[in-house]
Protein backbone atom coordinates (compact mmCIF):
# COMPACT_ATOMS: atom_id res chain seq x y z
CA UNK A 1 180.74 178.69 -143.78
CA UNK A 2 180.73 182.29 -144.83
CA UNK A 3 181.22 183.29 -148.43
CA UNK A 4 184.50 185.44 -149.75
CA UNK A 5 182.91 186.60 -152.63
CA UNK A 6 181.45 190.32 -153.19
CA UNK A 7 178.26 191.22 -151.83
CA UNK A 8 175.57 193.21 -153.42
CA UNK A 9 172.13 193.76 -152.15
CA UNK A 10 168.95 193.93 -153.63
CA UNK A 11 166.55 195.88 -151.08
CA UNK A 12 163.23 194.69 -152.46
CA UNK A 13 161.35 191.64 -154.55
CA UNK A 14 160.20 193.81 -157.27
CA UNK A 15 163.51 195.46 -158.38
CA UNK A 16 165.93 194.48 -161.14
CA UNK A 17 168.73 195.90 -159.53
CA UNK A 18 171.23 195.45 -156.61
CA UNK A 19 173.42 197.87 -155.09
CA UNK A 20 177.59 196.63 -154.72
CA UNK A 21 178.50 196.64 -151.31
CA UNK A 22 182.74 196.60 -152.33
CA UNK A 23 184.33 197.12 -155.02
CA UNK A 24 184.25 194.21 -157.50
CA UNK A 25 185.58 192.78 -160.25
CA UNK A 26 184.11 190.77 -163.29
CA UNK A 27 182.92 187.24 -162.14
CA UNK A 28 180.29 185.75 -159.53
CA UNK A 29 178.91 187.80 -156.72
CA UNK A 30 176.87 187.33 -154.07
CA UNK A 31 173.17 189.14 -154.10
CA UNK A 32 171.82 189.41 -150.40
CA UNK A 33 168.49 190.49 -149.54
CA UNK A 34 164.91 190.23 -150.64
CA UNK A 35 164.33 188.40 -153.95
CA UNK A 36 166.43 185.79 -156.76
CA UNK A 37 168.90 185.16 -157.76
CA UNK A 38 171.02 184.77 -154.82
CA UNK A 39 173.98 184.98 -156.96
CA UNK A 40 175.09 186.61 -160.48
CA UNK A 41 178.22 186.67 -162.80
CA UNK A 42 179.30 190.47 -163.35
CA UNK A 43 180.02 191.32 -166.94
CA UNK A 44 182.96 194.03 -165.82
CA UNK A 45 184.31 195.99 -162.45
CA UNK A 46 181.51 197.53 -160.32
CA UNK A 47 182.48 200.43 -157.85
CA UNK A 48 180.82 199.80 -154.37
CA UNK A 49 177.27 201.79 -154.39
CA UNK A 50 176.70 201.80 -157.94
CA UNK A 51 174.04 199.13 -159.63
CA UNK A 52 174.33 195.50 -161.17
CA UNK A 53 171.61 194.39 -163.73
CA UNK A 54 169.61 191.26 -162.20
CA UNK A 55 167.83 190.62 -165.20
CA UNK A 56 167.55 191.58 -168.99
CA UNK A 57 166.25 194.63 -169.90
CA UNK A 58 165.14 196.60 -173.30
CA UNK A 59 165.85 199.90 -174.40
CA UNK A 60 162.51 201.84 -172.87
CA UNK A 61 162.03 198.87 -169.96
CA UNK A 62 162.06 200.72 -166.36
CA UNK A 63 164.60 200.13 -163.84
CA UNK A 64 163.34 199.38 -160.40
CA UNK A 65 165.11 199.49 -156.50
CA UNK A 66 163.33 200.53 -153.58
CA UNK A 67 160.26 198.90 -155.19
CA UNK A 68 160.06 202.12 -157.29
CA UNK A 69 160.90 202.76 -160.84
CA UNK A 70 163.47 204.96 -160.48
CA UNK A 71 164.78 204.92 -164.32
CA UNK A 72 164.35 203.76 -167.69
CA UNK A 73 167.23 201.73 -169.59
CA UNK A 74 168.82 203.69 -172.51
CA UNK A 75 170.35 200.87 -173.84
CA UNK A 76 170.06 197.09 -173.51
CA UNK A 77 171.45 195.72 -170.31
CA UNK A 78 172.45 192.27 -169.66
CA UNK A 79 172.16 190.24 -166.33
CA UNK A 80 175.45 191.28 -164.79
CA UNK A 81 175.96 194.57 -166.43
CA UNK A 82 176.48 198.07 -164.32
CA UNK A 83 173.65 199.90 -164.52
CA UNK A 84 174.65 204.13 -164.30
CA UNK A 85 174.17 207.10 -166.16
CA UNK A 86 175.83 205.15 -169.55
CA UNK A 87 172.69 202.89 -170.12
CA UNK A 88 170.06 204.66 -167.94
CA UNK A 89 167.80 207.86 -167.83
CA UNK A 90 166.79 208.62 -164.78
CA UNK A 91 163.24 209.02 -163.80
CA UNK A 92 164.05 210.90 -160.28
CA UNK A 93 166.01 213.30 -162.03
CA UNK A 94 165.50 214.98 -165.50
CA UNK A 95 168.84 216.04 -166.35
CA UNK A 96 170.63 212.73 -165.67
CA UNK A 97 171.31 212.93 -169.21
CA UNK A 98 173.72 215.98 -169.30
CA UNK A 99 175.50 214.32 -166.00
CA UNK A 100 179.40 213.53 -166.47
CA UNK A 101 179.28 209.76 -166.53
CA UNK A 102 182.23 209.23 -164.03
CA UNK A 103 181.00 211.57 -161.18
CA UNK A 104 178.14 212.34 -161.85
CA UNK A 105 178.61 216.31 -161.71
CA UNK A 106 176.40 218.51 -163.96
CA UNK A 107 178.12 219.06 -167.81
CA UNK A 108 174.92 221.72 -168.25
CA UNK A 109 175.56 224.68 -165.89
CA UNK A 110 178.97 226.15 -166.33
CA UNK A 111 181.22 227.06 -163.32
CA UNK A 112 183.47 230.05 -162.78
C-alpha cells in the first residue's frame, strides 16, 4: 500500500538534509531516497523545495545535500526543523546573509 503522507527526498547518504517534495505541515513525513531515516516528524510547515533537518546540528556544523557541504548552520537545528536562510550561511553563496528570508531576493543592492 502506498503512503499519503508528504514526501521529501534526500539525494545522497552523506547529507543531513532532504528536500520537500509538497507543501507540508508539522508532523511525520516520508524521506525517500538514499540514506536513514526513512521517516521524520517536522517541527513546523515546510514549503515544497525548501530543506528539512535529518539530524542535529551545532551552530558552525556544515550542512550537506548533493554529498557536498553546501552551508554552515547559524543556529542550532533540530531533526525536523526547516533549514533556509534563518539558521544557515551559505557556503555556495557569500551574501546569503543579506538575502530577504522569505524570497530570497538581495536586501544589499538597492533597486530603482
Amino acid at each position: 500500500m502506498q503512503s499519503t503522507r508528504p514526501t521529501a527526498f534526500r539525494v545522497a547518504v552523506q547529507d543531513n538534509v532532504a528536500t520537500l517534495l509538497v507543501d507540508a505541515q508539522p508532523g511525520i513525513i516520508e524521506v525517500l531516497g538514499e540514506g536513514q531515516p526513512a521517516e521524520i516528524t517536522l517541527i513546523g510547515p515546510v514549503k515544497r523545495g525548501h530543506k528539512v533537518a535529518l539530524t542535529h546540528l551545532a551552530v558552525g556544523d556544515p550542512i550537506t545535500k548533493y554529498g557536498i557541504v553546501i552551508g554552515r548552520a547559524a543556529q542550532p537545528i533540530e531533526p525536523g526543523q526547516h533549514v533556509h536562510l534563518h539558521n544557515c550561511h551559505s557556503a555556495v553563496d557569500s551574501r546569503s546573509s543579506t538575502l530577504a528570508l522569505d524570497d530570497g531576493t538581495p536586501t544589499d543592492t538597492p533597486y530603482e
